[in-house]
N, C-alpha and C. Protein backbone atom coordinates (compact mmCIF):
# COMPACT_ATOMS: atom_id res chain seq x y z
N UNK A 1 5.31 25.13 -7.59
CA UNK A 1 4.99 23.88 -8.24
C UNK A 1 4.02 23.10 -7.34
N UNK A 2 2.72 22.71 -8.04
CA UNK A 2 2.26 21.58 -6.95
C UNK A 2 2.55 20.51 -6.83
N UNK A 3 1.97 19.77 -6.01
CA UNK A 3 2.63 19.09 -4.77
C UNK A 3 1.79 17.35 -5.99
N UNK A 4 2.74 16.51 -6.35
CA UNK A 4 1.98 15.62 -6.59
C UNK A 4 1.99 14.76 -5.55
N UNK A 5 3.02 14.01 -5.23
CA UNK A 5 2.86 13.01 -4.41
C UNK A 5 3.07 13.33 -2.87
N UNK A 6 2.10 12.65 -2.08
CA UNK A 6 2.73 13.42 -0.46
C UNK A 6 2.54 12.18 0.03
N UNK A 7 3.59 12.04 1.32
CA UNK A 7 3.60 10.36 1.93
C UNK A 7 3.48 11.13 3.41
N UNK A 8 2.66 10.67 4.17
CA UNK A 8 2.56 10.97 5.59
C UNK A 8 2.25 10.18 6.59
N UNK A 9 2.59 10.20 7.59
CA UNK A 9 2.46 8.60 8.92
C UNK A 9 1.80 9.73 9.45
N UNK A 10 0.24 8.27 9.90
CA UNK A 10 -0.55 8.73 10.42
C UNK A 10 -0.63 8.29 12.18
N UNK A 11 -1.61 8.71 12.97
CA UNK A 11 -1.70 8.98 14.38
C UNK A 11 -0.82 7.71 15.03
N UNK A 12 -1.42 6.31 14.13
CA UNK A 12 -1.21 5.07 14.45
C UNK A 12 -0.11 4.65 13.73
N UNK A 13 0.57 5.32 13.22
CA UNK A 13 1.98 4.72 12.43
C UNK A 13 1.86 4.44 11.10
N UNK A 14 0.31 4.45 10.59
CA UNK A 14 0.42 3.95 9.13
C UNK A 14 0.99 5.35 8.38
N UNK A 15 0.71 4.26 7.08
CA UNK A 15 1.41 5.17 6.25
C UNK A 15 0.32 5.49 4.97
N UNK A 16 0.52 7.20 4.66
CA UNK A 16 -0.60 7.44 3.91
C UNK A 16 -0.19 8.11 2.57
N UNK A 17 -0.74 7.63 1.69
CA UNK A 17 0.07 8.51 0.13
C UNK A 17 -1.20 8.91 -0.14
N UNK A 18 -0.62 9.83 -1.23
CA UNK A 18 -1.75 10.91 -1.64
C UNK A 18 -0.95 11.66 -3.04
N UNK A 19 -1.89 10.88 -4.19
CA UNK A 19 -1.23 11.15 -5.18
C UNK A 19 -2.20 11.99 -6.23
N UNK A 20 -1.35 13.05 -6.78
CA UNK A 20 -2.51 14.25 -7.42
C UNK A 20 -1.85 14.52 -8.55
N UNK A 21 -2.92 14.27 -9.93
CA UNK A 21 -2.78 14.09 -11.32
C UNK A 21 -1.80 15.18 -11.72
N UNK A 22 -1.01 14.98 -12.23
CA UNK A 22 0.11 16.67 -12.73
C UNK A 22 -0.72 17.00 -13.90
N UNK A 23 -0.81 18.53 -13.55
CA UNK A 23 -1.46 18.92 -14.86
C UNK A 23 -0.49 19.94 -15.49
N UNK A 24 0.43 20.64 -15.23
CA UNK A 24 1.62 21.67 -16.04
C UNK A 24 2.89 20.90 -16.16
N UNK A 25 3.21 19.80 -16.42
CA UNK A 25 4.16 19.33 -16.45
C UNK A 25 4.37 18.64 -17.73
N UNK A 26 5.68 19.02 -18.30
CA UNK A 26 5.98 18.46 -19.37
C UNK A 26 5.67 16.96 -19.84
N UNK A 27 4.90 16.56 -21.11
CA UNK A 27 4.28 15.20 -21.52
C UNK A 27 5.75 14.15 -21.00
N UNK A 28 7.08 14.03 -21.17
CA UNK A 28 7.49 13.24 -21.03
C UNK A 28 7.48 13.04 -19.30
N UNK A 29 7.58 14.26 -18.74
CA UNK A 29 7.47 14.16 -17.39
C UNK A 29 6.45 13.87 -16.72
N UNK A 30 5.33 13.73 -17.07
CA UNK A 30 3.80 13.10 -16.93
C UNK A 30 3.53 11.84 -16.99
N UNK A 31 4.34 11.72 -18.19
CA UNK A 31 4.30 9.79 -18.61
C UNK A 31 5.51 9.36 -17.23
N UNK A 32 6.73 9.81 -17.03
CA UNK A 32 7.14 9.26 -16.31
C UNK A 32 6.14 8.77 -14.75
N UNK A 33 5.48 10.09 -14.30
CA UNK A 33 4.74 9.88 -13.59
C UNK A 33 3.24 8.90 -13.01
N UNK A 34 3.20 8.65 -14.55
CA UNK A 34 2.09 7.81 -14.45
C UNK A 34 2.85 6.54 -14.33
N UNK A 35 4.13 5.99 -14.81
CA UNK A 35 4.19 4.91 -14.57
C UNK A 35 5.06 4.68 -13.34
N UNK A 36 5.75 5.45 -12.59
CA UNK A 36 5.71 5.32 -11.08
C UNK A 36 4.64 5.58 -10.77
N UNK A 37 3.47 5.79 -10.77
CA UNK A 37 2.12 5.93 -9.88
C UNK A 37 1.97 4.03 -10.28
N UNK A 38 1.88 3.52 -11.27
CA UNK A 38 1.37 2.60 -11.36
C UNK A 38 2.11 1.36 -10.93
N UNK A 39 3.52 1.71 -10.74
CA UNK A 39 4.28 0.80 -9.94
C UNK A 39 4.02 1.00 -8.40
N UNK A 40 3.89 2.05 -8.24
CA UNK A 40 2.98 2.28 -6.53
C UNK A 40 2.27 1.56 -6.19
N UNK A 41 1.09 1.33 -7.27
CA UNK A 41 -0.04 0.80 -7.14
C UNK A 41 0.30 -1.11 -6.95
N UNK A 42 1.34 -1.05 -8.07
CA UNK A 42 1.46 -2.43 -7.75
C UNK A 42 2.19 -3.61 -6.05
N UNK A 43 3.35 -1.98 -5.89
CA UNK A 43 3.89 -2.79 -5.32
C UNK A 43 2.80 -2.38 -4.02
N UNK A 44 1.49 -1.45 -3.75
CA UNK A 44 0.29 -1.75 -2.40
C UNK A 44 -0.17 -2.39 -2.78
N UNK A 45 -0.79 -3.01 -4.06
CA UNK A 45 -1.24 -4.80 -4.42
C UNK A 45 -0.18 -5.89 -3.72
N UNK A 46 0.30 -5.83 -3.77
CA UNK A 46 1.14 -7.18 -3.23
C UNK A 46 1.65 -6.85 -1.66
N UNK A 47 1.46 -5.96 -0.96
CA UNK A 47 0.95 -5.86 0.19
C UNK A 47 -0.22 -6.44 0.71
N UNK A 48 -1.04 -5.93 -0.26
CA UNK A 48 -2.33 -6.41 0.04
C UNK A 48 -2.46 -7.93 -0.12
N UNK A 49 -1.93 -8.07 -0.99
CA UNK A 49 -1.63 -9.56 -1.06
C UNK A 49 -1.18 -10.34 0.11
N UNK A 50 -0.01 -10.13 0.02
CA UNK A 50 0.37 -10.81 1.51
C UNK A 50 -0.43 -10.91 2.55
N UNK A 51 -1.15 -9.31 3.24
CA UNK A 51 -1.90 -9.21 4.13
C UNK A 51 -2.96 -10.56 4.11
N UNK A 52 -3.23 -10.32 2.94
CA UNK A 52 -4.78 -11.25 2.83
C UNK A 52 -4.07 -12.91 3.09
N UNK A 53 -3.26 -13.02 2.36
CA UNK A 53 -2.48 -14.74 2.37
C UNK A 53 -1.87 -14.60 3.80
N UNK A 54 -1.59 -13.86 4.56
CA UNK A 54 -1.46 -13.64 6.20
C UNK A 54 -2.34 -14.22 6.87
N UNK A 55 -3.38 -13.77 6.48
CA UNK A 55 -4.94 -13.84 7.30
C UNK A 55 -5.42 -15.06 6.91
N UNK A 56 -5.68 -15.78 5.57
CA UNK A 56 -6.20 -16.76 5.19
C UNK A 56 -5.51 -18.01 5.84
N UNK A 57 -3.89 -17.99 6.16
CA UNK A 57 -3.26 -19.41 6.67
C UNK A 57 -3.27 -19.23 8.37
N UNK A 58 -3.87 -17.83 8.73
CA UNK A 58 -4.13 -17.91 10.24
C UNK A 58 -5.59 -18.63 10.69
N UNK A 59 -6.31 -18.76 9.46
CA UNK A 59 -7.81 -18.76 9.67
C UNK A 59 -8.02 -20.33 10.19
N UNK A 60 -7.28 -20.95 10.27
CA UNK A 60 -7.43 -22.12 10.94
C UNK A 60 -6.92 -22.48 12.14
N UNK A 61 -6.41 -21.31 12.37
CA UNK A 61 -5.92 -21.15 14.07
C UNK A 61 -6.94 -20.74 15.06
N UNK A 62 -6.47 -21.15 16.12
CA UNK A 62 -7.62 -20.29 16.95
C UNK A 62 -7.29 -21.21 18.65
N UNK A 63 -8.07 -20.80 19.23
CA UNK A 63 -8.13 -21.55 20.55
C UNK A 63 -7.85 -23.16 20.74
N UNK A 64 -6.68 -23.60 21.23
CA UNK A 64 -6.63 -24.99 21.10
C UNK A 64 -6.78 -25.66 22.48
N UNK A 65 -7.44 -26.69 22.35
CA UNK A 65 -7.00 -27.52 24.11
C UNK A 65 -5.54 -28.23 24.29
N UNK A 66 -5.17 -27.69 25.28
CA UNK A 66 -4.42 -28.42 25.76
C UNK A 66 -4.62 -29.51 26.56
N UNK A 67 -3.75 -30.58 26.66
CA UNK A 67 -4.27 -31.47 27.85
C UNK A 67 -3.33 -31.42 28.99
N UNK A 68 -4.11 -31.35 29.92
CA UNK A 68 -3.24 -31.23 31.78
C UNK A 68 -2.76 -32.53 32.29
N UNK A 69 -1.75 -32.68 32.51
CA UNK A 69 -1.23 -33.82 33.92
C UNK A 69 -1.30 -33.61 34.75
């Protein structure tokens, strides 16, 4: 059987999916597949999400003065 979905951690710890269209697999078992692929997809959107709303409320940080006594 081939291999649809493969999840692998890479050199640096990430994490890598790798998802490949089923082509001999029964129609109901296909449809199931497409809509876990597309909940995949959603729940690395809202990763991405976060990431980005991470970065955007840091963007006003940066080097501050302190003052010395």
């Amino acid at each position: 059987m081939e291999r649809i979905l493969e999840i692998k951690r890479g050199d640096e710890g990430e994490i890598i999916f790798s998802l490949t269209p089923p082509r001999k697999l029964p129609e109901p078992t296909r449809e199931h597949l497409r809509t876990a692929s597309r909940e995949a997809l959603l729940a690395l959107r809202s990763l991405l999400d976060e990431a980005v709303h991470h970065l955007e409320t840091k963007k006003g940080e940066g080097p501050r003065k302190i003052d010395i006594q």
